[in-house]
C-alpha atoms as a PDB file:
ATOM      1  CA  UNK A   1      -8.252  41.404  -6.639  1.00  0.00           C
ATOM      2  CA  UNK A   2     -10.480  38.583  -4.662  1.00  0.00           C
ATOM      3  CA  UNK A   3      -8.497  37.918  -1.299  1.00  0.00           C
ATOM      4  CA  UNK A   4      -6.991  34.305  -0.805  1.00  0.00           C
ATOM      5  CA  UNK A   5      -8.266  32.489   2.232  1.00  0.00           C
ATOM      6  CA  UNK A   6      -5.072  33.267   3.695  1.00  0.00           C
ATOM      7  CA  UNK A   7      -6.120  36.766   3.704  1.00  0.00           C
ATOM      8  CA  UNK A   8      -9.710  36.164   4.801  1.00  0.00           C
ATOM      9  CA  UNK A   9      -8.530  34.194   7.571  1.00  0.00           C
ATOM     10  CA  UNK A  10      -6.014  36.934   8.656  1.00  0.00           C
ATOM     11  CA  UNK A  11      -8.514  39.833   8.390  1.00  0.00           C
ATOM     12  CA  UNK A  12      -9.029  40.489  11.986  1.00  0.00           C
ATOM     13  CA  UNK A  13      -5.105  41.334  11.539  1.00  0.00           C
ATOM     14  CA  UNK A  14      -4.944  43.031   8.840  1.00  0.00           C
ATOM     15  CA  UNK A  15      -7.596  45.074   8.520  1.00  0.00           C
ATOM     16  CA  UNK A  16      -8.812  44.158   5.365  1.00  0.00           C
ATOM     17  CA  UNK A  17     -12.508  44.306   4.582  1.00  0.00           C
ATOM     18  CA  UNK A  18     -13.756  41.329   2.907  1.00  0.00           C
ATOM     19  CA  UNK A  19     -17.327  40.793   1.005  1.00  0.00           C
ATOM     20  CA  UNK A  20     -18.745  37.667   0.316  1.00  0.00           C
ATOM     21  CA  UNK A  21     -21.774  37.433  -1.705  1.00  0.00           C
ATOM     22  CA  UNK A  22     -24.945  36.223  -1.110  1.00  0.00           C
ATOM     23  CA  UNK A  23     -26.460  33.909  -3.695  1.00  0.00           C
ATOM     24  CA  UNK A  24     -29.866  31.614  -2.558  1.00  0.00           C
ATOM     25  CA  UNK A  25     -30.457  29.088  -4.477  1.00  0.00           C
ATOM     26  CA  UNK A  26     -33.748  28.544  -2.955  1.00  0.00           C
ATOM     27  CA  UNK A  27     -37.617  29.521  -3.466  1.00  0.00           C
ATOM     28  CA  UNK A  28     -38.364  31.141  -0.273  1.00  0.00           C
ATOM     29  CA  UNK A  29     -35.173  33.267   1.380  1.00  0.00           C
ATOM     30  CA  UNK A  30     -36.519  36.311   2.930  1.00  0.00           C
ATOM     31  CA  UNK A  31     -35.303  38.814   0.161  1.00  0.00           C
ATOM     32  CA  UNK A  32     -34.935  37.333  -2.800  1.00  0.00           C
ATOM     33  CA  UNK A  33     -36.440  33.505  -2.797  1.00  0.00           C
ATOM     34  CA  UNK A  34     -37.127  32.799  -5.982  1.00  0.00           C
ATOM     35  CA  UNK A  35     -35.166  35.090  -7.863  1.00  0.00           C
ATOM     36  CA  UNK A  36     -31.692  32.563  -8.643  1.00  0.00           C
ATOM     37  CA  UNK A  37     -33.326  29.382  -7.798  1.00  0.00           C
ATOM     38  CA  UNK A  38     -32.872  28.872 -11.538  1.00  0.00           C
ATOM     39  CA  UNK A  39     -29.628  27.459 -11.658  1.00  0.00           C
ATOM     40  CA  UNK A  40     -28.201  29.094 -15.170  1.00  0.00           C
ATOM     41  CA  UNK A  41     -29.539  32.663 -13.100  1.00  0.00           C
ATOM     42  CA  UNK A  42     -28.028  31.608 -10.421  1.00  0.00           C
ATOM     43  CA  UNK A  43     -24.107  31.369 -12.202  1.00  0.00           C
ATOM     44  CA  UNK A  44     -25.050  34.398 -13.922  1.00  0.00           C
ATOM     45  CA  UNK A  45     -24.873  36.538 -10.683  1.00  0.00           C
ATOM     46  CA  UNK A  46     -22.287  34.913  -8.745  1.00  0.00           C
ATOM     47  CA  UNK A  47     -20.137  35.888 -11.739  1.00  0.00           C
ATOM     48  CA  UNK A  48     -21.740  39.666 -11.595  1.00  0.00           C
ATOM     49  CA  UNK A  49     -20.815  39.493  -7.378  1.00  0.00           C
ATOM     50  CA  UNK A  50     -17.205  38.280  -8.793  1.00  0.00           C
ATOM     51  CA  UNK A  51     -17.097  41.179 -11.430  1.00  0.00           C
ATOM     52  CA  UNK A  52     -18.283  43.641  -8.925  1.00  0.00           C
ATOM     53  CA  UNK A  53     -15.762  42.444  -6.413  1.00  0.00           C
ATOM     54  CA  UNK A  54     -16.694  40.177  -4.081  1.00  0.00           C
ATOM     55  CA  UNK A  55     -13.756  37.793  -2.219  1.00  0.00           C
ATOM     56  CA  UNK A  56     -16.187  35.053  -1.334  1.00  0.00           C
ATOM     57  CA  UNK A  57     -19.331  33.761  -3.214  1.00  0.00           C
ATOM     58  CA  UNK A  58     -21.859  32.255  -0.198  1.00  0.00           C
ATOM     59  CA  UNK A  59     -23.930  29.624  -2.308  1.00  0.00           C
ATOM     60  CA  UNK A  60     -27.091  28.532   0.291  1.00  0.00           C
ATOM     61  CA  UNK A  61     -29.918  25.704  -0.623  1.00  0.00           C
ATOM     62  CA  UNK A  62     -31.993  26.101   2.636  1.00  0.00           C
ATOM     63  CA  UNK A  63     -33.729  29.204   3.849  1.00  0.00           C
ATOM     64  CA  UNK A  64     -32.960  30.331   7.262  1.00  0.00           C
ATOM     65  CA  UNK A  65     -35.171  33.034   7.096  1.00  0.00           C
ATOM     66  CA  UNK A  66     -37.830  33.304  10.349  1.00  0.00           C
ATOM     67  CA  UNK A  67     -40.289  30.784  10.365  1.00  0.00           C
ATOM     68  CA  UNK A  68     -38.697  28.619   7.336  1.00  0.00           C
ATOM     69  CA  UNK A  69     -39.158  24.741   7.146  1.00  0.00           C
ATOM     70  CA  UNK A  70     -36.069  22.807   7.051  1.00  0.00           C
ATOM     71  CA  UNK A  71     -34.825  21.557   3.603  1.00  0.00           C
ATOM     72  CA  UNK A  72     -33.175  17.706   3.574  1.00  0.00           C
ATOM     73  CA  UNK A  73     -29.474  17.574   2.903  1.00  0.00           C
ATOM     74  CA  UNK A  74     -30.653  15.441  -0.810  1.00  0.00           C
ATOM     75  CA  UNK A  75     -32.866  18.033  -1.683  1.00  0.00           C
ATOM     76  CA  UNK A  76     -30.170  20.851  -0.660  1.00  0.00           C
ATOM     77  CA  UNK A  77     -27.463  19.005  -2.844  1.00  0.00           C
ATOM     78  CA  UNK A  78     -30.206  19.009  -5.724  1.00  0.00           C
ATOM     79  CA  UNK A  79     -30.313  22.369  -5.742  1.00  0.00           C
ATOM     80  CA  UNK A  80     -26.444  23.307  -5.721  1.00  0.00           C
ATOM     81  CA  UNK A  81     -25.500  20.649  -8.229  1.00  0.00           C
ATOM     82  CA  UNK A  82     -25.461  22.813 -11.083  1.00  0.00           C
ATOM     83  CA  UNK A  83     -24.537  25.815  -9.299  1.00  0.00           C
ATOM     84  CA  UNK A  84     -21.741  25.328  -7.264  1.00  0.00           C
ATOM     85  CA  UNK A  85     -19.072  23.431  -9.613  1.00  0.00           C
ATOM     86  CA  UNK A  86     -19.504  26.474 -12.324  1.00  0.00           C
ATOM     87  CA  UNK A  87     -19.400  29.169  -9.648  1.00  0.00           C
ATOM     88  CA  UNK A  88     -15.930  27.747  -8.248  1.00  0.00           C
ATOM     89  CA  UNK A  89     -14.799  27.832 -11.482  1.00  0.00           C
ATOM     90  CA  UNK A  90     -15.359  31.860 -11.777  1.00  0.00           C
ATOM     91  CA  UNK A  91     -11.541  32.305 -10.087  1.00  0.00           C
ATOM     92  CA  UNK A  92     -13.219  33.060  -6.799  1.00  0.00           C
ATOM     93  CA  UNK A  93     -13.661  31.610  -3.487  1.00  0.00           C
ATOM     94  CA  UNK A  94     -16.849  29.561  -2.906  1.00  0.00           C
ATOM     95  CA  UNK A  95     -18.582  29.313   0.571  1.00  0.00           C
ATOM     96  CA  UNK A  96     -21.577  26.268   1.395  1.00  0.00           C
ATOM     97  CA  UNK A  97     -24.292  27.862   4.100  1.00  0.00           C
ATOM     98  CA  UNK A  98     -25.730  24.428   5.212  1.00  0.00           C
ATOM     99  CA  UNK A  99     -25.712  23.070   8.628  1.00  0.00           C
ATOM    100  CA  UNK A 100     -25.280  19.364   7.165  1.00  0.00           C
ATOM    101  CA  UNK A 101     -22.057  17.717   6.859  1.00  0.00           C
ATOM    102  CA  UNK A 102     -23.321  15.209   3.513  1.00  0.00           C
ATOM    103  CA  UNK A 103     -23.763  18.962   1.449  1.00  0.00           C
ATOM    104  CA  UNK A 104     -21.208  19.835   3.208  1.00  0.00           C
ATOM    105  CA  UNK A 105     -18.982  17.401   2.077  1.00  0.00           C
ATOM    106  CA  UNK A 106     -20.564  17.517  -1.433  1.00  0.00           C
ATOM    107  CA  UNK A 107     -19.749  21.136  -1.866  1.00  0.00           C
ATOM    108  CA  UNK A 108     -15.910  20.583  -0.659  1.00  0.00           C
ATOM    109  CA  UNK A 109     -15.566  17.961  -3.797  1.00  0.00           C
ATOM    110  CA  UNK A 110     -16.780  20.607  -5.898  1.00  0.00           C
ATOM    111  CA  UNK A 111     -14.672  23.111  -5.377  1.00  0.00           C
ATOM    112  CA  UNK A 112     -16.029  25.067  -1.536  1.00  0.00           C
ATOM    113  CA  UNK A 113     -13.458  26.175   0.493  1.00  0.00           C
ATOM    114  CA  UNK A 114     -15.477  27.658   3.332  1.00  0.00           C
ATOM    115  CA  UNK A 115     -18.320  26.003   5.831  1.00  0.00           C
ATOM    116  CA  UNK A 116     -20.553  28.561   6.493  1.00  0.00           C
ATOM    117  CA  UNK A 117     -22.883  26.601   9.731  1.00  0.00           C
ATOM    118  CA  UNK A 118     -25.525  29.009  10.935  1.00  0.00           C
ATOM    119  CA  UNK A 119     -26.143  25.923  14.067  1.00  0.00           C
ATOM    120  CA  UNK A 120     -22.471  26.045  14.441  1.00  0.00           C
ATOM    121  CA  UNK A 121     -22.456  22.457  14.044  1.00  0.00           C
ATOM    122  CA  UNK A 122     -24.660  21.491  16.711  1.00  0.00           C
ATOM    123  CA  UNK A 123     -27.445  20.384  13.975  1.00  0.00           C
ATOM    124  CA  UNK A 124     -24.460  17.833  12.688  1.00  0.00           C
ATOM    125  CA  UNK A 125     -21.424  17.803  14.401  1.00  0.00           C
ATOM    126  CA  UNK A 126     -20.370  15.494  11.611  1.00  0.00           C
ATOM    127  CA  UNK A 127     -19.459  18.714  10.097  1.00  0.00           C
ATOM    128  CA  UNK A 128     -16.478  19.718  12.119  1.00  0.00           C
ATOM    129  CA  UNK A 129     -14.137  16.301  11.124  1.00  0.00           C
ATOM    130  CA  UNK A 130     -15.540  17.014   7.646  1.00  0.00           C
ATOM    131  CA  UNK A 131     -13.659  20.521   7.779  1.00  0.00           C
ATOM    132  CA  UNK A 132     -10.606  19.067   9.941  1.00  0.00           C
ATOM    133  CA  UNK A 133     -10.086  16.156   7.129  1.00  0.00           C
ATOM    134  CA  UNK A 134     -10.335  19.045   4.558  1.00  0.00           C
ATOM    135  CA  UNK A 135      -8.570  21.949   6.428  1.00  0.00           C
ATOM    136  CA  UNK A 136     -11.959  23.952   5.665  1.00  0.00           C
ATOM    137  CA  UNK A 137     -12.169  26.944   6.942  1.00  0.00           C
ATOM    138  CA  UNK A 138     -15.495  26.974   9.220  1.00  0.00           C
ATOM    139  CA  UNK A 139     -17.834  29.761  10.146  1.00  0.00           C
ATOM    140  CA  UNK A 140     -19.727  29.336  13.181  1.00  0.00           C
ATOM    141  CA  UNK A 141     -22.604  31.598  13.977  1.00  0.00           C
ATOM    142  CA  UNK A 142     -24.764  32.216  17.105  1.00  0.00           C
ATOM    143  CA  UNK A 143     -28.504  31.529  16.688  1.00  0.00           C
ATOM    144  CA  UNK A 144     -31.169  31.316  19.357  1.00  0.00           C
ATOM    145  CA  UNK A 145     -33.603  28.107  18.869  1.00  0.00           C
ATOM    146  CA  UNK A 146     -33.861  27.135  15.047  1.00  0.00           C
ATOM    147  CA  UNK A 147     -35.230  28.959  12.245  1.00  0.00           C
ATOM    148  CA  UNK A 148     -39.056  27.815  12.618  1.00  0.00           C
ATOM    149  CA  UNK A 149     -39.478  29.616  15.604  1.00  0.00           C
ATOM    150  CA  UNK A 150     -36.757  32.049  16.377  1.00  0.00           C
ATOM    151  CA  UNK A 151     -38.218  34.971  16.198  1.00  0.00           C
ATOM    152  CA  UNK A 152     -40.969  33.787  18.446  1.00  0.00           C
ATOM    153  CA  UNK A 153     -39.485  35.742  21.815  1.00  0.00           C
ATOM    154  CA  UNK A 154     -35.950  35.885  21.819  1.00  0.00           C
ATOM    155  CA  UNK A 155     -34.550  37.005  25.893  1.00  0.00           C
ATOM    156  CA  UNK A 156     -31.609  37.585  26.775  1.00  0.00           C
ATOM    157  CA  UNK A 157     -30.069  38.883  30.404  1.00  0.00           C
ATOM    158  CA  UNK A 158     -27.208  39.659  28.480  1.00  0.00           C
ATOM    159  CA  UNK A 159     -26.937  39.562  24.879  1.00  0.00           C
ATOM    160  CA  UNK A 160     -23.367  40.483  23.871  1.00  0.00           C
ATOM    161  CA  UNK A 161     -21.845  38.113  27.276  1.00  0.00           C
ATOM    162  CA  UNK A 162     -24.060  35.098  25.785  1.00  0.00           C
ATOM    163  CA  UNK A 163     -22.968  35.204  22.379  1.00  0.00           C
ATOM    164  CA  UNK A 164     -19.842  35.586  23.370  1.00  0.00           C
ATOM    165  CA  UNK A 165     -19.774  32.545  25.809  1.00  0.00           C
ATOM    166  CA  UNK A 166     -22.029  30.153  23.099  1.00  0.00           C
ATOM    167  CA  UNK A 167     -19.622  30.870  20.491  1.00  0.00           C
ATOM    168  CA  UNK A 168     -16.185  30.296  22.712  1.00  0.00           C
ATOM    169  CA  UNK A 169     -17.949  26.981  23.670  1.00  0.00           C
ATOM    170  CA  UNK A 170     -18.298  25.996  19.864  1.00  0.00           C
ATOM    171  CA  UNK A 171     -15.048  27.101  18.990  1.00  0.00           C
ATOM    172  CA  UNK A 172     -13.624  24.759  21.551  1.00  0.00           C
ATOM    173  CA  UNK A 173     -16.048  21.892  20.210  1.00  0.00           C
ATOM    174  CA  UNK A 174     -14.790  22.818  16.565  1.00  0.00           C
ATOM    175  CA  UNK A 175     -11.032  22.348  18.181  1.00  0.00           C
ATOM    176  CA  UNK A 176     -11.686  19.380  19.890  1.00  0.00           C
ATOM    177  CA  UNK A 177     -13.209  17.548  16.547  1.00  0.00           C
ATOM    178  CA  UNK A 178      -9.653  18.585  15.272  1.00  0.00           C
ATOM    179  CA  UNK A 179     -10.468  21.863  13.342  1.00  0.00           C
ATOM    180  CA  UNK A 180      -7.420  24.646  13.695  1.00  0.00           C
ATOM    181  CA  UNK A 181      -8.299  27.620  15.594  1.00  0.00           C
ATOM    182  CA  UNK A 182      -7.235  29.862  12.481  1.00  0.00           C
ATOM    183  CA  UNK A 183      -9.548  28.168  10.188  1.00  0.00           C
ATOM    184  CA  UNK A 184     -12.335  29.336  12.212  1.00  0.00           C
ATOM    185  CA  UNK A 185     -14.668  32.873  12.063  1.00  0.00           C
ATOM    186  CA  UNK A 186     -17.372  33.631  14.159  1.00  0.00           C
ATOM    187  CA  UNK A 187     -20.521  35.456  13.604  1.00  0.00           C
ATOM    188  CA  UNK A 188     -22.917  36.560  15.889  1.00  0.00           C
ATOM    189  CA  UNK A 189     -26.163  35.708  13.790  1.00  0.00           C
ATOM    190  CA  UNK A 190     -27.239  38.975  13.526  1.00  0.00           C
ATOM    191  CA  UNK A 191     -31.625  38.478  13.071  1.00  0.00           C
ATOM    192  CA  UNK A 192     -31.139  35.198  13.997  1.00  0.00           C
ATOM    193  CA  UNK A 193     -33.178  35.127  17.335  1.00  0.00           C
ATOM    194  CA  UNK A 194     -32.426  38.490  18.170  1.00  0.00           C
ATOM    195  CA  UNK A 195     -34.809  41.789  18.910  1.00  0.00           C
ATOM    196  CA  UNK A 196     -33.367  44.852  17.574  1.00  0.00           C
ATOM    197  CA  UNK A 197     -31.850  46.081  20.603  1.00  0.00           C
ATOM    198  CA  UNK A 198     -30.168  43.006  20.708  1.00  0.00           C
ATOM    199  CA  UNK A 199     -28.681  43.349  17.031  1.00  0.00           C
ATOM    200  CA  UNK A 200     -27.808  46.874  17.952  1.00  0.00           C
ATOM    201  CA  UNK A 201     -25.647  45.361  20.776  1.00  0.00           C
ATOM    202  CA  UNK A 202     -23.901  43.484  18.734  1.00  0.00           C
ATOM    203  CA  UNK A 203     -23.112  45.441  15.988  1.00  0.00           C
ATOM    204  CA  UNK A 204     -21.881  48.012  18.643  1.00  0.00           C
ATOM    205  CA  UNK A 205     -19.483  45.733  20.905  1.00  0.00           C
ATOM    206  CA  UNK A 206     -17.877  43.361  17.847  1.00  0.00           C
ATOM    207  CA  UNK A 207     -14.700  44.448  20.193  1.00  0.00           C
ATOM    208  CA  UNK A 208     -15.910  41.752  22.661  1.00  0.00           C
ATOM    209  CA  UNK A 209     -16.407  39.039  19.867  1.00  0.00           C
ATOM    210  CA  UNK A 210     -12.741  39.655  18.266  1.00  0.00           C
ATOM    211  CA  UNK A 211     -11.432  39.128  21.680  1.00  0.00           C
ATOM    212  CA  UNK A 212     -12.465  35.315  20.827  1.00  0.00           C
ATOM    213  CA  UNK A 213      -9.679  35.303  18.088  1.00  0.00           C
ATOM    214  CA  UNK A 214     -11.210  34.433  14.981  1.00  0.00           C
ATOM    215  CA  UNK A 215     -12.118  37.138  12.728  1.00  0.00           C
ATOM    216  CA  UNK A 216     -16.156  38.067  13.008  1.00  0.00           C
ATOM    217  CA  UNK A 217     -18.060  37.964   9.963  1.00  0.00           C
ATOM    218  CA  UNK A 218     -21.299  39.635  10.188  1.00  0.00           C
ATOM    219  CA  UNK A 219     -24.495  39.626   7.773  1.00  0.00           C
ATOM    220  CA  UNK A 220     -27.089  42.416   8.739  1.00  0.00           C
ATOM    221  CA  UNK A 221     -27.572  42.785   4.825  1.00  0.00           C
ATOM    222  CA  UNK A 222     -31.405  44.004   4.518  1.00  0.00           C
ATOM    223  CA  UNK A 223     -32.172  42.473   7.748  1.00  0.00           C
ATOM    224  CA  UNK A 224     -35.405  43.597   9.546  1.00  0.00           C
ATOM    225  CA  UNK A 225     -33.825  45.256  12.178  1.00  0.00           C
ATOM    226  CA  UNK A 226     -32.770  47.929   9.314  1.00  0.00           C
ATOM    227  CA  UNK A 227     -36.763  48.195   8.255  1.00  0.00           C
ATOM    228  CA  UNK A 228     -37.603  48.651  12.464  1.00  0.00           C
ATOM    229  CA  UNK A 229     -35.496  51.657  12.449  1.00  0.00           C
ATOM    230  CA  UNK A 230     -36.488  53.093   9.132  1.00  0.00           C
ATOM    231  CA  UNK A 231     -39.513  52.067   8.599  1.00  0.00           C
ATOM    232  CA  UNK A 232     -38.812  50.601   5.338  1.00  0.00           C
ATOM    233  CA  UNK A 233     -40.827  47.425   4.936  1.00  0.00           C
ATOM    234  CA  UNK A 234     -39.263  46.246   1.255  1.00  0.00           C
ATOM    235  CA  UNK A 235     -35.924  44.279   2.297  1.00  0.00           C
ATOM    236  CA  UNK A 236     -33.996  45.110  -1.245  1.00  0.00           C
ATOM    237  CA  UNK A 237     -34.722  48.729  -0.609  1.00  0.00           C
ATOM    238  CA  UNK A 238     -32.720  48.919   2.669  1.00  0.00           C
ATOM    239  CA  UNK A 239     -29.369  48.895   0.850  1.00  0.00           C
ATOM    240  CA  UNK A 240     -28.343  52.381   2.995  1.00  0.00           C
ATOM    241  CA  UNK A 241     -29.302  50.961   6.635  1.00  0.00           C
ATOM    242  CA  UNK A 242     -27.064  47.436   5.363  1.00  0.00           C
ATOM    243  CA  UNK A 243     -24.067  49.368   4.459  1.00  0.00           C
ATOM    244  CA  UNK A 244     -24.172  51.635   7.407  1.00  0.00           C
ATOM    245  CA  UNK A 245     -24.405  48.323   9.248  1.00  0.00           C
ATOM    246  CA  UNK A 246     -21.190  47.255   8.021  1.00  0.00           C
ATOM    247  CA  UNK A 247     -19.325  49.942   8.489  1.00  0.00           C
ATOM    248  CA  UNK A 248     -20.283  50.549  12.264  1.00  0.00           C
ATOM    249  CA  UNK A 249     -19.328  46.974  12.257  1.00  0.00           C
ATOM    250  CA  UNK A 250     -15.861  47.359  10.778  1.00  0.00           C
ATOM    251  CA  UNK A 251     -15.264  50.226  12.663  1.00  0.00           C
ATOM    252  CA  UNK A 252     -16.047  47.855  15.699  1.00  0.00           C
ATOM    253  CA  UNK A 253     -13.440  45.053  14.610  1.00  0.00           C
ATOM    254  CA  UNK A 254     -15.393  42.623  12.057  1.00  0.00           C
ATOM    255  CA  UNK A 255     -13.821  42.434   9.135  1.00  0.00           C
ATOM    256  CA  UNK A 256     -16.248  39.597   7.021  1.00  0.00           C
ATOM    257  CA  UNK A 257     -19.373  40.812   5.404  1.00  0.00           C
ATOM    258  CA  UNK A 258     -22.614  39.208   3.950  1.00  0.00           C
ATOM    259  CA  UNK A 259     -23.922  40.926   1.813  1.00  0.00           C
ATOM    260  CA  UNK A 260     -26.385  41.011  -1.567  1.00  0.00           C
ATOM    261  CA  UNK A 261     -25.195  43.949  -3.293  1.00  0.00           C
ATOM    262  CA  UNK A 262     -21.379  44.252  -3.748  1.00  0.00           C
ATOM    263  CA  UNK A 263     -20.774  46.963  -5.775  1.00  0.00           C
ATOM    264  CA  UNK A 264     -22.363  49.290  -3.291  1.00  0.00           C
ATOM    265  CA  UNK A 265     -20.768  47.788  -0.136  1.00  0.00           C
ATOM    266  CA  UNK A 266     -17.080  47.318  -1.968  1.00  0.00           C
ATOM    267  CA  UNK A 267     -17.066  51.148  -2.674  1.00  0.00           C
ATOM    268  CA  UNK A 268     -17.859  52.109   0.645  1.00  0.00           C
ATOM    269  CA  UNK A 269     -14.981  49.805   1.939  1.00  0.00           C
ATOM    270  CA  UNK A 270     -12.842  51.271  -0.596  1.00  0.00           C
ATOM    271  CA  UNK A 271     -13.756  55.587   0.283  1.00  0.00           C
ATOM    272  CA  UNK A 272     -13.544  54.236   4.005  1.00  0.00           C
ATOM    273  CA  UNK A 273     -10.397  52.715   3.792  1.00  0.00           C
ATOM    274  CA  UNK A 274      -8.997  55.345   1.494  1.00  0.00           C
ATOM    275  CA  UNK A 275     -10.107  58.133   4.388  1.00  0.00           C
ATOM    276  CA  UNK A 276      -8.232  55.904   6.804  1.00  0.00           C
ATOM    277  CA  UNK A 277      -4.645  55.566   5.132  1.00  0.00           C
ATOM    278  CA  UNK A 278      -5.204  59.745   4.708  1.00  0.00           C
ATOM    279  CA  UNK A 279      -5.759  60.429   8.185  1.00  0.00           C
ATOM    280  CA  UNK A 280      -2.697  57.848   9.028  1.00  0.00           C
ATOM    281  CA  UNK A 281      -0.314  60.017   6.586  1.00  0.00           C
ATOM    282  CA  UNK A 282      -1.684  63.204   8.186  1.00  0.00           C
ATOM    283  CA  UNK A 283      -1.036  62.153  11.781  1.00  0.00           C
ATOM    284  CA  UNK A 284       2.409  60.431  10.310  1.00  0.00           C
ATOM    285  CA  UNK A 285       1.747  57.156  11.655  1.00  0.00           C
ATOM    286  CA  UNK A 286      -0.233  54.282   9.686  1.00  0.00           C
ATOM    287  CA  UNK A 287      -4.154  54.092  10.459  1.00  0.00           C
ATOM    288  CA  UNK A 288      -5.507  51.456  12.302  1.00  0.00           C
ATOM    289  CA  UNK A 289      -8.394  50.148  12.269  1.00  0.00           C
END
């Protein structure tokens, strides 16, 4: 069964792994632009994600991908018109990846329940009293520069320190506009302005980013970092490197993950999980993650 944003929101507690789904409803994301920017294609595999058992269905209308041109918030509405009222209606919960409080607020009156800001609202900070007035729940991610040029040469003296710090700033910003602490999550933008030691480093010390509160939601899901280290250059044929990803991850603490195939990635959560409760009733105490 699809967890309740209750649940999602008290992951980081629980210990409960939680996939949400991407679907781009765009013409140029880095893996699959193109492929669902058709809207009745689009419905078609949210309600596959749902089937296959995904708790959250992440609806985007504006690439983010390395070098992509930014999309107006009309344009982005005019592409998730169509999409996101039938999707909400599939018994699952619906998430809007746009940095702009008018979709934003578009995809709330249609049925989102989740802000998903990769600029963690510094692009519009509009966006956090739009998720106060609505008791959204708001995911704020950690990305270096803006899409256009990210990638360009990404430094850090510390990587894991200066996430940390950027997103404790934004989650006070967030709580100042009047958005509750627990209806936050926090992702370290994995690709987003990062080299691949420095995705490494974050994957590896998630410990530091639950000790923010908020449960960490990460999305290395075909990512190049994954093709670096494999030398796969075809992003859908990296599904092994993403799902090791995620479980080093969860391991680590995060407990939220992107993802674009679900099936694969909700039966490694359940084996994993299933291992875990074994070894708790071996030792005679319950497993923790």
């Amino acid at each position: 069964m699809a967890a309740s944003l209750e649940e999602i929101l008290s992951s980081h507690r629980t210990g409960r792994p939680v996939v949400m789904g991407v679907l781009n409803v765009t013409p140029d994301s880095f893996s699959d632009g193109g492929t669902f920017f058709d809207p009745a294609s689009a419905v078609a595999q949210a309600a596959r994600m749902v089937a296959e058992g995904a708790d959250i269905i992440d609806i985007g209308s504006e690439s983010t991908r390395p070098g992509s041109d930014r999309v107006g918030p009309q344009e982005q509405i005019r592409r998730i018109e169509p999409v996101l009222p039938e999707v909400s209606r599939l018994g699952v919960l619906v998430s809007i990846d746009t940095t702009r409080a008018e979709v934003a607020a578009f995809a709330l009156a249609a049925g989102a329940r989740i802000i998903n800001d990769v600029s963690a609202g510094r692009d519009d900070p509009g966006i956090f009293e739009l998720a106060a007035r609505h008791d959204a729940a708001l995911a704020l991610m950690h990305m270096l520069g803006q899409p256009k040029s990210m990638q360009a040469d990404p430094r850090y003296d510390d990587v894991v320190r200066e996430v940390c710090d950027f997103l404790a700033a934004r989650l006070a910003a967030a709580e100042a506009a009047g958005v509750r602490p627990d209806r936050c999550i926090v992702d370290p933008g994995i690709g987003f302005g990062k080299r691949l030691e420095h995705n490494l480093a974050l994957l590896a010390h998630v410990a530091a980013l639950r000790q923010l509160g908020p449960p960490v939601l990460v999305g290395p899901s075909r990512k190049r970092f994954i093709g670096e280290l494999t030398g796969e250059q075809l992003p859908a044929n990296r599904l092994g490197g993403s799902i090791a990803a995620c479980l080093a991850a969860y391991r680590a603490g995060a407990t939220i993950f992107r993802v674009h195939e679900v099936a694969p990635v909700v039966q490694a959560f359940a084996i994993t999980r299933a291992i875990d409760q074994a070894l708790g009733a071996r030792s005679g105490a319950p497993a923790e993650q």
